[in-house]
Protein backbone atom coordinates (compact mmCIF):
# COMPACT_ATOMS: atom_id res chain seq x y z
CA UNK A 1 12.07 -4.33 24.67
CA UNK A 2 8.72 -4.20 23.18
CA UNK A 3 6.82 -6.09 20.41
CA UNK A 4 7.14 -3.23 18.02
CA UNK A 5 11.33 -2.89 18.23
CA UNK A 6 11.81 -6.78 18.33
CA UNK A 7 10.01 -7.24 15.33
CA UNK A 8 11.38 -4.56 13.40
CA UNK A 9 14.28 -6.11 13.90
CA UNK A 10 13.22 -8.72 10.82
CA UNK A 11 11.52 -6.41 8.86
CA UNK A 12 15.41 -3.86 8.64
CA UNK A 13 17.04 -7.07 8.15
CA UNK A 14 15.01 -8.20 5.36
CA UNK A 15 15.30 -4.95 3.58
CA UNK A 16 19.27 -4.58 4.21
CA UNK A 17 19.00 -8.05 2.17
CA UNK A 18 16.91 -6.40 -0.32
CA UNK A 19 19.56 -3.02 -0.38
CA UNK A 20 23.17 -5.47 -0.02
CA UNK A 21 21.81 -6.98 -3.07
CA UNK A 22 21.26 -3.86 -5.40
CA UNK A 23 24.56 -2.35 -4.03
CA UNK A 24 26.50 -5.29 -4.85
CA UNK A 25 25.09 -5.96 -8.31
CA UNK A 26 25.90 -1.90 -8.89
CA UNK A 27 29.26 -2.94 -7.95
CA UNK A 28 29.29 -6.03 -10.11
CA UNK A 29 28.21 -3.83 -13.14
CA UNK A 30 30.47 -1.14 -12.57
CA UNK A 31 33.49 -3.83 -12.50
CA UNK A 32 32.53 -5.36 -15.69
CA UNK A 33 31.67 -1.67 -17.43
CA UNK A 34 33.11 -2.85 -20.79
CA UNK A 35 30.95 -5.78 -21.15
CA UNK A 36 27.52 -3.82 -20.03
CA UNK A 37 25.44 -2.44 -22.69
CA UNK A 38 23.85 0.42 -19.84
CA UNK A 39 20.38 1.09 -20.32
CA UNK A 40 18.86 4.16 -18.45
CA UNK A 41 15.79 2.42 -17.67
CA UNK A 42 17.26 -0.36 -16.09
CA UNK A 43 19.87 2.31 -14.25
CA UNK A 44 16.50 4.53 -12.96
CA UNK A 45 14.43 1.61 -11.77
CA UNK A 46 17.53 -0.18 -9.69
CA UNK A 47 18.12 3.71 -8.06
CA UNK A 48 14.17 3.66 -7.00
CA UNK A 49 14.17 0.30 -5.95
CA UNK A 50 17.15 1.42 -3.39
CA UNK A 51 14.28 4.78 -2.49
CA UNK A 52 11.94 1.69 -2.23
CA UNK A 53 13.58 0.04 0.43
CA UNK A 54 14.66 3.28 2.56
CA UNK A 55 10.69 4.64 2.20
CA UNK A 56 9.23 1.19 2.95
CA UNK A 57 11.82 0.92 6.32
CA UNK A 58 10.75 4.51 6.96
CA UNK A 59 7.36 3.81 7.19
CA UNK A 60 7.32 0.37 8.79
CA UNK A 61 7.79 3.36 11.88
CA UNK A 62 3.72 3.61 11.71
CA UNK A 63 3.65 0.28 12.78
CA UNK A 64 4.78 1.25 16.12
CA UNK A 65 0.58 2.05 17.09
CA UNK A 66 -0.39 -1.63 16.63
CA UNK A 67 -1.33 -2.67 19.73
CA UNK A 68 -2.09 -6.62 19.13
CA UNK A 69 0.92 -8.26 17.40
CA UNK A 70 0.04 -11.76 16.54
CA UNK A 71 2.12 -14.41 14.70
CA UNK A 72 0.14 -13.98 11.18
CA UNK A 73 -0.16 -10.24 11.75
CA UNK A 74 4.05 -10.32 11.43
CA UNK A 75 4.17 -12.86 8.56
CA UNK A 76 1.90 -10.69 6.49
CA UNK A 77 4.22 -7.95 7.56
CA UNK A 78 6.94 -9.32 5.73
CA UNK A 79 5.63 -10.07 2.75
CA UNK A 80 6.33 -6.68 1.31
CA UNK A 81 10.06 -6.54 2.19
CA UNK A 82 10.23 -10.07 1.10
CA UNK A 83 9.14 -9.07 -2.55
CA UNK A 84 10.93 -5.90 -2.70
CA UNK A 85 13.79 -8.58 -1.69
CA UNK A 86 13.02 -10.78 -4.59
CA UNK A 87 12.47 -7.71 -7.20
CA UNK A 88 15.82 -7.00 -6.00
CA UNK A 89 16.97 -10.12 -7.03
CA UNK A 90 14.93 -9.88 -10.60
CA UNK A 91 16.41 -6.71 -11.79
CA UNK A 92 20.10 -7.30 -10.89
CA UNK A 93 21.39 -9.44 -14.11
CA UNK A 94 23.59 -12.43 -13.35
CA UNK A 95 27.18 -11.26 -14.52
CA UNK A 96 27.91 -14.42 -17.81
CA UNK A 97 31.34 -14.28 -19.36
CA UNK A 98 30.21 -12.56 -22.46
CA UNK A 99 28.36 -9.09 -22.81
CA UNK A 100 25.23 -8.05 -20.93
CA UNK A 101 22.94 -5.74 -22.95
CA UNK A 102 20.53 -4.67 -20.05
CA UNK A 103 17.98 -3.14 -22.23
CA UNK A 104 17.41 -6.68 -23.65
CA UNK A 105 17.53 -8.17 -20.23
CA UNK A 106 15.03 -5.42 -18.83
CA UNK A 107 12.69 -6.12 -21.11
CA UNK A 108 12.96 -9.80 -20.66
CA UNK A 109 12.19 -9.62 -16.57
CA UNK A 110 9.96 -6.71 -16.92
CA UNK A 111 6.67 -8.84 -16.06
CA UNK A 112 8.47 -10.42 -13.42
CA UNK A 113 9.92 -7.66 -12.11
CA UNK A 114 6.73 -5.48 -12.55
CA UNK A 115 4.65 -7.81 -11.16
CA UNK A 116 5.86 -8.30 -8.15
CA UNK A 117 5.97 -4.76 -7.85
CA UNK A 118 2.37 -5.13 -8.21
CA UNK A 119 1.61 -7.12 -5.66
CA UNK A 120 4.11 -5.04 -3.05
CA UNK A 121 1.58 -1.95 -4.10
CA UNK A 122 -1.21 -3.92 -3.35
CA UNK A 123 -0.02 -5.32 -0.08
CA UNK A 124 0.87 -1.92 0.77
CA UNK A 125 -2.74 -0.55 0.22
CA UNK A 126 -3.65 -2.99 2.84
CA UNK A 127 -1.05 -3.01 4.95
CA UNK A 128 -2.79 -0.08 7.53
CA UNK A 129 -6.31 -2.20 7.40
CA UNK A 130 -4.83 -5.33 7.83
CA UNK A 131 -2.74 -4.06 11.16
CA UNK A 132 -6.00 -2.34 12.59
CA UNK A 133 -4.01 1.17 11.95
CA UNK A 134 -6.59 2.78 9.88
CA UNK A 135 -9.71 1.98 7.33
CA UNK A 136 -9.22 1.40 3.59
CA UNK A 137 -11.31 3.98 2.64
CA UNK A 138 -8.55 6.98 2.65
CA UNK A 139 -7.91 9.82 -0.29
CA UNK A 140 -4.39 8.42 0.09
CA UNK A 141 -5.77 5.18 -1.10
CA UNK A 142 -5.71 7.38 -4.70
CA UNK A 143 -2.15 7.00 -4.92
CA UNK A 144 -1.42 4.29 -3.83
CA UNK A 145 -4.14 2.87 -6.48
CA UNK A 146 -2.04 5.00 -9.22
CA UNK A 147 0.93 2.91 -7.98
CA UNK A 148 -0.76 -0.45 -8.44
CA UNK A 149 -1.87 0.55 -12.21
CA UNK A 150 1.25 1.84 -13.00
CA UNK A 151 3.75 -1.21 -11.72
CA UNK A 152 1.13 -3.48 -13.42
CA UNK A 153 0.86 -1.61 -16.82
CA UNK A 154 5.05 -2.22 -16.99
CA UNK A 155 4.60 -5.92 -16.35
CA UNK A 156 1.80 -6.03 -18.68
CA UNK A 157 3.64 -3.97 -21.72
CA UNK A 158 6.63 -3.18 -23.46
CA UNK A 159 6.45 -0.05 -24.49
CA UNK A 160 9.20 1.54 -23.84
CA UNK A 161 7.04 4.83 -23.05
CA UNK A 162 4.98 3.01 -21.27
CA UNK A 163 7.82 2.42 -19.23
CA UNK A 164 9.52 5.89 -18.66
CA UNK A 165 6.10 7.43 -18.33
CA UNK A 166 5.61 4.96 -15.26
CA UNK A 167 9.41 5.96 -13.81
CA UNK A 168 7.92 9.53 -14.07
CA UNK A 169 4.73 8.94 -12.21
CA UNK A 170 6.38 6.73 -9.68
CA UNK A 171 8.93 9.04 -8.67
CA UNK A 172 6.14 11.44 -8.50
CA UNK A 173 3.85 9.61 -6.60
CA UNK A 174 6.94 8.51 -4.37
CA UNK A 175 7.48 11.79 -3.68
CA UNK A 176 3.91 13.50 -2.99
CA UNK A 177 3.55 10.08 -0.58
CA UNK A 178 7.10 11.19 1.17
CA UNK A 179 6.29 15.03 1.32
CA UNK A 180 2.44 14.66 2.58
CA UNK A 181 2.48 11.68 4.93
CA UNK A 182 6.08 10.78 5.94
CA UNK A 183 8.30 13.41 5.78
CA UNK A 184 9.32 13.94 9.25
CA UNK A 185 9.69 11.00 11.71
CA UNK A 186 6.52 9.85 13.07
CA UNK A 187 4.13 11.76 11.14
CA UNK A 188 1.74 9.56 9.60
CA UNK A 189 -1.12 11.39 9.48
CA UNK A 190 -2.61 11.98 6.16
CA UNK A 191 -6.25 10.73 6.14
């Protein structure tokens, strides 16, 4: 076994953490359906988290070309599952006796929530530097940039537009970023 498929061992179980987590609060919402005040925001953001987590574990594949793991390289390697982990945690509402209105509570962990976001963009942007993959200076850089705004203009307001404009633009950006550079497996190629 190589460096690459021992370590990746870590970085899918961190991330099934990250995905057992939304499932099960899902679950836990759907059981207590007559208590839950649904809001589609909340609903859209817990569905992309889940793309989150399948497009970060697809791409953790790139990883495969570093040639010199060392022990810091890894930890700063899982620092972007972790937070997805913990945003995971953030947006899933504890399930009290009484009713849950999840617009309310949306709102409420949005900086949170948003913010580490944030700083899972920004790790991402220099993720490929950082590993010795690629430079930082990359048109793909662009969107990924986008995606850094965006997650920190939801922690910073909120606007409820503010908010479903952002949805839009991430799925969009999530997309373009699936479609261009990792569609099939092992193409990671997009300068």
């Amino acid at each position: 076994m190589d460096a690459f498929n021992y370590l990746s061992v870590m970085v899918s179980i961190v991330l099934g953490l990250g995905m057992t987590r939304l499932f099960a609060g899902i679950g836990n919402l759907v059981q207590i359906r007559r208590r839950v005040k649904r809001y589609w925001l909340h609903t859209a953001w817990v569905l992309l988290l889940i793309v989150l987590h399948v497009h970060m574990w697809w791409s953790f594949w790139a990883m495969r070309q570093v040639a010199d793991w060392t022990y810091a390289r890894f930890v700063y390697v899982l620092i972007g599952p972790g937070s997805l982990v913990i945003a995971s945690h953030i947006i899933i509402p504890e399930m009290p006796d009484g009713r849950i209105e999840v617009d309310r509570y949306y709102f409420d962990i949005a900086p949170l929530f948003f913010g580490f976001l944030t700083a899972t963009a920004v790790w991402d942007m220099c993720l490929e530097t950082a590993m010795g993959l690629r430079t930082f200076l990359v048109p793909f850089r662009l969107m990924q940039l986008t995606a850094v705004l965006t997650f920190a203009a939801c922690s910073a307001f909120k606007s409820r537009r503010i908010h479903a404009a952002a949805l839009a633009v991430v799925v969009v950006l999530l997309a373009c970023a699936t479609a261009l550079s990792r569609f099939r497996f092992g193409h990671f190629d997009l300068h």
